[in-house]
Protein backbone atom coordinates (compact mmCIF):
# COMPACT_ATOMS: atom_id res chain seq x y z
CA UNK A 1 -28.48 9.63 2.45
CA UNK A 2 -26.54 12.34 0.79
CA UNK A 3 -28.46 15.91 0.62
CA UNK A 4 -28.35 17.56 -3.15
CA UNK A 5 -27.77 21.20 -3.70
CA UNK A 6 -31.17 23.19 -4.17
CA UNK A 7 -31.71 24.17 -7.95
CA UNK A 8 -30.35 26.91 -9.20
CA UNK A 9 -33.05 29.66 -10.43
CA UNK A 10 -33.90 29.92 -13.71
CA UNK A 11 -32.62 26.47 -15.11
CA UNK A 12 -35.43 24.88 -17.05
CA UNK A 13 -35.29 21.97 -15.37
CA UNK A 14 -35.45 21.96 -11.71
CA UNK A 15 -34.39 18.56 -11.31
CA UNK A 16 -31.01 19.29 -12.70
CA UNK A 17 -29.02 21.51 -10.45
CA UNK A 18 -29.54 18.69 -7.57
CA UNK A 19 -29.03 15.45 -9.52
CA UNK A 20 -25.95 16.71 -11.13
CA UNK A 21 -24.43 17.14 -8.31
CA UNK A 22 -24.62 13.87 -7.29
CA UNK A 23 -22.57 12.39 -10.19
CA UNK A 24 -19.36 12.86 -8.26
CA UNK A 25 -20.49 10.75 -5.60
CA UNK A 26 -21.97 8.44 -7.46
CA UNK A 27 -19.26 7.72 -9.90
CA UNK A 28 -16.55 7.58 -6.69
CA UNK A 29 -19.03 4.86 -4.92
CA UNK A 30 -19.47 2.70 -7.69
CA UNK A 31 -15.46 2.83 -8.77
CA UNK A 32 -14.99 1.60 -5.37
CA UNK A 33 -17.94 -1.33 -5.98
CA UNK A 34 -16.20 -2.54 -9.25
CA UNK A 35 -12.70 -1.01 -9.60
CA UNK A 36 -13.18 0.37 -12.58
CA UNK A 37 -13.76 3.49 -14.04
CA UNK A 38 -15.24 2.81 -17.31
CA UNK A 39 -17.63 0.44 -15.19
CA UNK A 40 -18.29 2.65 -12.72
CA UNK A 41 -19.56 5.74 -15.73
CA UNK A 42 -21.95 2.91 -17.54
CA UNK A 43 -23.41 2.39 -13.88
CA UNK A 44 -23.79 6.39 -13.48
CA UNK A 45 -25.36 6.67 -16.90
CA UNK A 46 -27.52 3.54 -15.91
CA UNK A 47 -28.63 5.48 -12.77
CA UNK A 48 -29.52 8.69 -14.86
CA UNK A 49 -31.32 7.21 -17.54
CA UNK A 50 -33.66 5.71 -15.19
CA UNK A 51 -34.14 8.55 -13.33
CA UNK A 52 -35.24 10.35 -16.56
CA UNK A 53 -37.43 7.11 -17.72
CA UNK A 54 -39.30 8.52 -14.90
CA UNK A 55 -41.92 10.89 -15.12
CA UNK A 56 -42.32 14.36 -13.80
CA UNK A 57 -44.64 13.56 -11.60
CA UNK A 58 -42.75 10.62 -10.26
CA UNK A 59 -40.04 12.33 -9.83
CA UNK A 60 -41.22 15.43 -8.28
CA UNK A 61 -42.70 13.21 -5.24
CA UNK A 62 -39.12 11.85 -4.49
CA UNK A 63 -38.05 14.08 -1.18
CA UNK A 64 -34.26 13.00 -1.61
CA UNK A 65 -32.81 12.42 -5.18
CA UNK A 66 -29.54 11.70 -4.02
CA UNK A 67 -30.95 9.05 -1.66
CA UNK A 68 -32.67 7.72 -4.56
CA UNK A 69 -29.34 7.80 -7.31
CA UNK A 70 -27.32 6.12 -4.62
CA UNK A 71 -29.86 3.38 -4.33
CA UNK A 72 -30.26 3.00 -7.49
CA UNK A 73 -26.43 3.30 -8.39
CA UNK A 74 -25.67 1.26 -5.20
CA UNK A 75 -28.00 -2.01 -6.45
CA UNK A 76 -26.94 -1.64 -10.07
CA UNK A 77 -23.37 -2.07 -8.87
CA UNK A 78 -24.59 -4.98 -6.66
CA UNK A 79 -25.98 -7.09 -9.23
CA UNK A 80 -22.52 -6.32 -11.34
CA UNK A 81 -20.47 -7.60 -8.42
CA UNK A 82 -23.39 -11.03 -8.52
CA UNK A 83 -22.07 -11.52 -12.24
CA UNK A 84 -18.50 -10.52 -12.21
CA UNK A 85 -16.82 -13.75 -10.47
CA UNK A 86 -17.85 -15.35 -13.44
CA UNK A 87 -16.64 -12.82 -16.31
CA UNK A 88 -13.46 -13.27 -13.87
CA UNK A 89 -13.40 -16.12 -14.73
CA UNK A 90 -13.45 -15.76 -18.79
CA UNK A 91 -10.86 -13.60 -18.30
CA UNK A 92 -7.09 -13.91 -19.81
CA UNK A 93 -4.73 -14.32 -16.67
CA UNK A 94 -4.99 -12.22 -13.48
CA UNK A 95 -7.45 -9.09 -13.25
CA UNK A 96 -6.47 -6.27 -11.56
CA UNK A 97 -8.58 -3.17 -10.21
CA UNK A 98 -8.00 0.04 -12.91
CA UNK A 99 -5.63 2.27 -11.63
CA UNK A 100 -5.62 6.07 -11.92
CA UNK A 101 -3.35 8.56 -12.29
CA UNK A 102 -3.32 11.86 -9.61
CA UNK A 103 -4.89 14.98 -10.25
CA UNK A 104 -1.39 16.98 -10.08
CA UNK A 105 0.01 14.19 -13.23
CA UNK A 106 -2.88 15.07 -14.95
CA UNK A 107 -3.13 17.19 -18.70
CA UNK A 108 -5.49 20.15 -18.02
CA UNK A 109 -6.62 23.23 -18.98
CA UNK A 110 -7.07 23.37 -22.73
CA UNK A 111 -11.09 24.10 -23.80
CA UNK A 112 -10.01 21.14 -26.97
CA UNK A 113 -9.35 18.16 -24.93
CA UNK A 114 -12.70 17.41 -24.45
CA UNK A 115 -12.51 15.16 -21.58
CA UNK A 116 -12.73 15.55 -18.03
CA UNK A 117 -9.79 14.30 -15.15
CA UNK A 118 -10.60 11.48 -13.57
CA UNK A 119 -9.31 12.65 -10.29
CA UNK A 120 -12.10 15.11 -10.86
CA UNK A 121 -14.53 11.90 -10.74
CA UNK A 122 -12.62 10.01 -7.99
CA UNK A 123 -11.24 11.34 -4.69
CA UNK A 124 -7.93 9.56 -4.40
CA UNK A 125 -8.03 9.02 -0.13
CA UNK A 126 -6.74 5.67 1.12
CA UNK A 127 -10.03 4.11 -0.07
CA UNK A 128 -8.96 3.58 -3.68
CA UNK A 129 -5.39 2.46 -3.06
CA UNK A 130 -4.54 -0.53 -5.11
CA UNK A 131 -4.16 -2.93 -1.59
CA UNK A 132 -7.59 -1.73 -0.40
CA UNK A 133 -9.07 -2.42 -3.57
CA UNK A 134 -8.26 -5.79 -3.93
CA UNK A 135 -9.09 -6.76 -0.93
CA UNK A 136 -12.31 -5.57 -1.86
CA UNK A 137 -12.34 -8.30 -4.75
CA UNK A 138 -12.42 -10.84 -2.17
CA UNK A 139 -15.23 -10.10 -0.74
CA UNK A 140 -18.74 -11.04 -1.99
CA UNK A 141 -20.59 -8.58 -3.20
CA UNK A 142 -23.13 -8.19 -0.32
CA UNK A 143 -20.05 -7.35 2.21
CA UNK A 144 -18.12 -5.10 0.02
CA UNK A 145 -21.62 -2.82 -0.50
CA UNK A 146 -22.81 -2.71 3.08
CA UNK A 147 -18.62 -2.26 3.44
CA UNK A 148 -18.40 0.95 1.63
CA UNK A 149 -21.68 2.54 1.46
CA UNK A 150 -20.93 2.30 5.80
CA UNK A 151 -17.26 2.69 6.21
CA UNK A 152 -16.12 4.48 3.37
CA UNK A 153 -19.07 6.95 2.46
CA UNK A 154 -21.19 6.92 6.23
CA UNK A 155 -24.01 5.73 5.04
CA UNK A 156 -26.31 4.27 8.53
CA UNK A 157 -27.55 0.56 8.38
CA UNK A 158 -31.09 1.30 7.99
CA UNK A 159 -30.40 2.91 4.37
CA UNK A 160 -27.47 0.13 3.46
CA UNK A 161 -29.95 -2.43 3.88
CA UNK A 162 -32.59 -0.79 1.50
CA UNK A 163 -29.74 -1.19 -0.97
CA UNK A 164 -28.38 -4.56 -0.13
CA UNK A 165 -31.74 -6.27 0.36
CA UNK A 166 -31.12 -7.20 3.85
CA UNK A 167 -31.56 -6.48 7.74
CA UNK A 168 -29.79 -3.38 9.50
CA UNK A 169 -28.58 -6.13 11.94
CA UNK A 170 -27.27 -8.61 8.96
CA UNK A 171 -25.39 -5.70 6.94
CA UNK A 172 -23.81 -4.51 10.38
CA UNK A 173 -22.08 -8.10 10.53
CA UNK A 174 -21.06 -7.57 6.66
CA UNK A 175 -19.99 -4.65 7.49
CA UNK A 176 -18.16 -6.03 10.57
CA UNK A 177 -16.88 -9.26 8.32
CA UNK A 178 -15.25 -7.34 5.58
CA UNK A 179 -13.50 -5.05 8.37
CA UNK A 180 -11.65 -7.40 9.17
CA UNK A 181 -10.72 -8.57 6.05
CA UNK A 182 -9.09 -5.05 5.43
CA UNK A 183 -7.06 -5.52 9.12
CA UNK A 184 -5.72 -8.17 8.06
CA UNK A 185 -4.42 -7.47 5.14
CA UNK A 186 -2.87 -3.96 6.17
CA UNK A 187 -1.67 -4.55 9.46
CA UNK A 188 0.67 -1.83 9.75
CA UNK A 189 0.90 1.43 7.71
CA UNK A 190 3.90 2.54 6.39
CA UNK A 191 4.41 6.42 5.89
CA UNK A 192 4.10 7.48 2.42
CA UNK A 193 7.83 9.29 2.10
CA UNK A 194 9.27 5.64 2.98
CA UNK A 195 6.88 4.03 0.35
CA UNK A 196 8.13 6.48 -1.89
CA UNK A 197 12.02 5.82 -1.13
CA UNK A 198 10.95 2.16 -1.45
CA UNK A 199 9.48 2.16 -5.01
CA UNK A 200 12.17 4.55 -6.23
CA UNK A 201 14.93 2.32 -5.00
CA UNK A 202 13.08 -0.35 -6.83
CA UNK A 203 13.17 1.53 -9.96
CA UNK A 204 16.94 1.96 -9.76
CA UNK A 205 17.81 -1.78 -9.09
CA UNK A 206 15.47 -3.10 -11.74
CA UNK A 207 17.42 -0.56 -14.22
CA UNK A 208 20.29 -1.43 -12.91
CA UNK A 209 19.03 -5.49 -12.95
CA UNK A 210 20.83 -5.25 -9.73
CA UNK A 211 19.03 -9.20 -8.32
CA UNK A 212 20.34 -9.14 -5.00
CA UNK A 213 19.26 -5.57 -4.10
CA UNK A 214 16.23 -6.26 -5.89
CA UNK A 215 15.99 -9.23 -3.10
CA UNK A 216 17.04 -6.88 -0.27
CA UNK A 217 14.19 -4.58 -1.03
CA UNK A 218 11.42 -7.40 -1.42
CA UNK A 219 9.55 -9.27 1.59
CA UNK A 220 10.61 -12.84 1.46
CA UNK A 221 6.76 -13.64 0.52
CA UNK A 222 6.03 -10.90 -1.91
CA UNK A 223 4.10 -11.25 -4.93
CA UNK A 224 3.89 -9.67 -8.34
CA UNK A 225 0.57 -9.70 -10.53
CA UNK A 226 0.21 -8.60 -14.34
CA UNK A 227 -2.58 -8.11 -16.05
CA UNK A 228 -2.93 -8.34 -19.39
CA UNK A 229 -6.01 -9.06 -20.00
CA UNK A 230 -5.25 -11.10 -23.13
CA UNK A 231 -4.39 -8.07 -25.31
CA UNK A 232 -1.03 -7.81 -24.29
CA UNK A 233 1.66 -10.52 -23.08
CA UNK A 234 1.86 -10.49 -19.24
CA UNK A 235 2.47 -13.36 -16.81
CA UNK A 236 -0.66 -15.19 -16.75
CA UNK A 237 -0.25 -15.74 -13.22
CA UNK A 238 1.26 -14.58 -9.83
CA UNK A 239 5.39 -14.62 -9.18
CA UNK A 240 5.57 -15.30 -5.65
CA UNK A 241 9.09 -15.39 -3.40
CA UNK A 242 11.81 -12.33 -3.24
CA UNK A 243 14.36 -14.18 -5.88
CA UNK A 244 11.63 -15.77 -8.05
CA UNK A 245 10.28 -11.89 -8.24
CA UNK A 246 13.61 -10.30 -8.39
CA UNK A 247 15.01 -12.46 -11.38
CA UNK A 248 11.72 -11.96 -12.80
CA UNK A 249 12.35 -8.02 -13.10
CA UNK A 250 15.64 -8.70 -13.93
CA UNK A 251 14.68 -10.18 -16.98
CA UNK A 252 12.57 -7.25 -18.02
CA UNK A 253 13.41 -5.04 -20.53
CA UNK A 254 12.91 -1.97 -18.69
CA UNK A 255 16.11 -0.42 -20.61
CA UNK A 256 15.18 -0.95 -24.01
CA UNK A 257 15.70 1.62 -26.51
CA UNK A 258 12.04 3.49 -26.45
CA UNK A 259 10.77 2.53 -23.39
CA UNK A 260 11.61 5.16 -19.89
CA UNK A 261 10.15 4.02 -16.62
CA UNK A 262 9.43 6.66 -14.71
CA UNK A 263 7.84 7.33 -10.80
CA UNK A 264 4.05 8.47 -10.53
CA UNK A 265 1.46 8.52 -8.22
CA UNK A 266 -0.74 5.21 -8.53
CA UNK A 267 -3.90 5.37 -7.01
CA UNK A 268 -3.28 7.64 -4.26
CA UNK A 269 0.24 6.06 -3.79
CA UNK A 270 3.92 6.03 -4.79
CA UNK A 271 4.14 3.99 -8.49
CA UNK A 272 5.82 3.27 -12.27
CA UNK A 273 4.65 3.93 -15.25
CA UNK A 274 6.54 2.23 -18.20
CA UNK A 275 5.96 4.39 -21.55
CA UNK A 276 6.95 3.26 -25.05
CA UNK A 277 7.13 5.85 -28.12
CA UNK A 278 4.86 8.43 -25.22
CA UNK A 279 2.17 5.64 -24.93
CA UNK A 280 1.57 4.53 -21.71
CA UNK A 281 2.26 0.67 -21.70
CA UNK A 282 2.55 -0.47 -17.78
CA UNK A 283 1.29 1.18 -15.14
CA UNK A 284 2.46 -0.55 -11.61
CA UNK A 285 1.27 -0.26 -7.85
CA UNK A 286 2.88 -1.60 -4.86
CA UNK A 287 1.73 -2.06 -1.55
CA UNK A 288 4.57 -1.31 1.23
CA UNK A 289 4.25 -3.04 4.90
CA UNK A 290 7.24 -1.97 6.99
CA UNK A 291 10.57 -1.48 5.40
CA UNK A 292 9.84 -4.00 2.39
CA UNK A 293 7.53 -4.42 -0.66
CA UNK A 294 5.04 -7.17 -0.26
CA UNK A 295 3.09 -6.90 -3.40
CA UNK A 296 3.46 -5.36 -7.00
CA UNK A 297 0.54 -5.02 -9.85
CA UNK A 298 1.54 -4.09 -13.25
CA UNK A 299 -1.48 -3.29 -15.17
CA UNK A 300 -0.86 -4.19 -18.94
CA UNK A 301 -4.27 -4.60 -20.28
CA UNK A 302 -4.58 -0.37 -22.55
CA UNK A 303 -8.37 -0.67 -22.15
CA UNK A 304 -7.47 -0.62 -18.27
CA UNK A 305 -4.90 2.43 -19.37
CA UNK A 306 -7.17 4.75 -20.85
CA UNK A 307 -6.66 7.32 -18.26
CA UNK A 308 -2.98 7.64 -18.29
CA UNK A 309 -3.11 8.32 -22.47
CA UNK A 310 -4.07 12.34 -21.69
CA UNK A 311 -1.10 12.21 -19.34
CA UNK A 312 1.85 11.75 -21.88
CA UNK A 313 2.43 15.11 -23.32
CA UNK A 314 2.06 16.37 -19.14
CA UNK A 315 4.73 14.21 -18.24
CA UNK A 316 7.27 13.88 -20.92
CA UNK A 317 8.13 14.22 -24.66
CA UNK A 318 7.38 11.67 -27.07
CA UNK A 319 10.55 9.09 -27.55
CA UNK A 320 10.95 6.88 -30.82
CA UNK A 321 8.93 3.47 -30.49
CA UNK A 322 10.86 0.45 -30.54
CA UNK A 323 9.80 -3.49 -30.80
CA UNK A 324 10.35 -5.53 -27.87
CA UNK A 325 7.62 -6.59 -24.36
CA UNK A 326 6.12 -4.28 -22.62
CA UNK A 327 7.12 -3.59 -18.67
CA UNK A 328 6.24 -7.00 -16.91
CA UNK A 329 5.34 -8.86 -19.96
């Protein structure tokens, strides 16, 4: 598995230098595992606190300590995924992967923030866009390990099936099942300056509550998903159909006093992010096949926003709050 760095001289640990410099990786694998970030930090801490439970000895005979973080990181996450159809199911209307904002929207630089980017925690490649990630959801949790560990991070069989708990042979056909899960549901790609023009033209006719060009830039089977996760009103389920959708946006408030809509980078991909009084209150991803939108997520749920409060001040001054519903509510 993944090779750490040597330790650097004269650190009084020599364990440190080469674990932490795994917590990149890890943290990016098990985002991917659960899509989310604040699950995928407990599972690094996890990782790292049994590593230290450890002792010297022990650890000293371990050849590879990445090999042995990602393992353990890698079957946390897979008894998470065992549990998480059923906390699914507890929860209030739809759930939706956590979405994160790009390194270049992000507030840096100042020694006071205290905090650290979480672009600087997850690489934003076509592995974390919102599509790929919930198609992930729908796999169980065996396929979407042996999935990622092999397609997304190279890992061979023999070492995804120390993880998994099964054969080389049986995590090659997981492997090989959730594959084509992900063909299927991105048959074509669509290149990102026409996603862009897609989502911005969007913006402009939900301002505008312009239905029918709403409908004109919607596939006739297109969905839309909120998720509030009971903290905040969304639709507790799916709009499905280009009108049903399009009136649905319509109806929106998106041009409330207080509340600016603007176009951000979602995941690796063209988005909106609705803001009300410089609080982020909406943050929405859209997945583009061809010339038309087939899918929209608005995530509404703030404990799912945490990552977009540090960009405010970055992106824009503060405007006057007003009452009202938030973006897709």
């Amino acid at each position: 598995m993944t090779k750490p760095s040597e330790p650097g001289h004269g650190r009084p640990d020599p364990d440190l230098s080469a674990i932490v410099s795994e917590r990149r990786q890890l943290t990016n694998l098990a985002y991917r595992l659960l899509g989310s970030l604040a699950d995928a930090e407990d599972v690094v801490q996890e990782t790292y606190a049994r590593w230290y439970a450890m002792s010297s000895r022990q650890r000293e005979a371990i050849d590879s300590p990445g090999a042995w973080l990602t393992t353990v990181a890698g079957r946390v996450c897979l008894d998470l995924l065992g549990s998480a159809r059923a906390r699914r199911e507890r929860y209030v209307g739809e759930w939706i992967p956590e979405p994160l904002p790009d390194r270049t929207e992000w507030i840096g630089g100042r020694p006071d923030v205290g905090v650290v980017d979480p672009a600087d925690r997850v690489t934003l490649d076509e592995s974390v866009n919102m599509a790929f990630l919930v198609v992930l959801e729908s796999m169980t949790p065996a396929e979407r390990v042996a999935f990622v560990l092999h397609d997304v991070f190279r890992y061979p069989f023999a070492e995804v099936a120390e993880i998994v708990g099964r054969t080389p042979a049986a995590c090659r056909q997981l492997a090989s099942s959730a594959r084509r899960r992900i063909r299927a549901s991105q048959p074509h790609a669509t290149p990102a300056a026409q996603r862009a023009d897609l989502v911005r033209a969007f913006k402009q006719a939900w301002e505008a509550k312009d239905i029918d060009a709403l409908i004109g830039l919607l596939a006739p089977d297109v969905t839309a998903t909120g998720d509030g996760g009971g903290l905040v009103t969304a639709a507790l389920h799916p709009v499905e159909g280009a009108e049903h959708v399009a009136r649905f946006f319509a109806d929106r408030p998106v041009a409330a006093p207080g509340l600016t809509l603007v176009e951000r980078t979602v995941n690796g991909q063209p988005g909106l992010v609705a803001r009300r009084g410089g609080v982020t209150v909406s943050v929405m991803a859209f997945d583009v096949t061809g010339d038309r939108i087939h899918r929209i997520w608005a995530v509404l749920n703030p404990n799912k926003l945490r990552s977009w409060a540090l960009t405010t001040n970055h992106l824009a001054s503060d405007t006057p709050p007003c009452a009202g519903r938030h973006a897709f509510g």
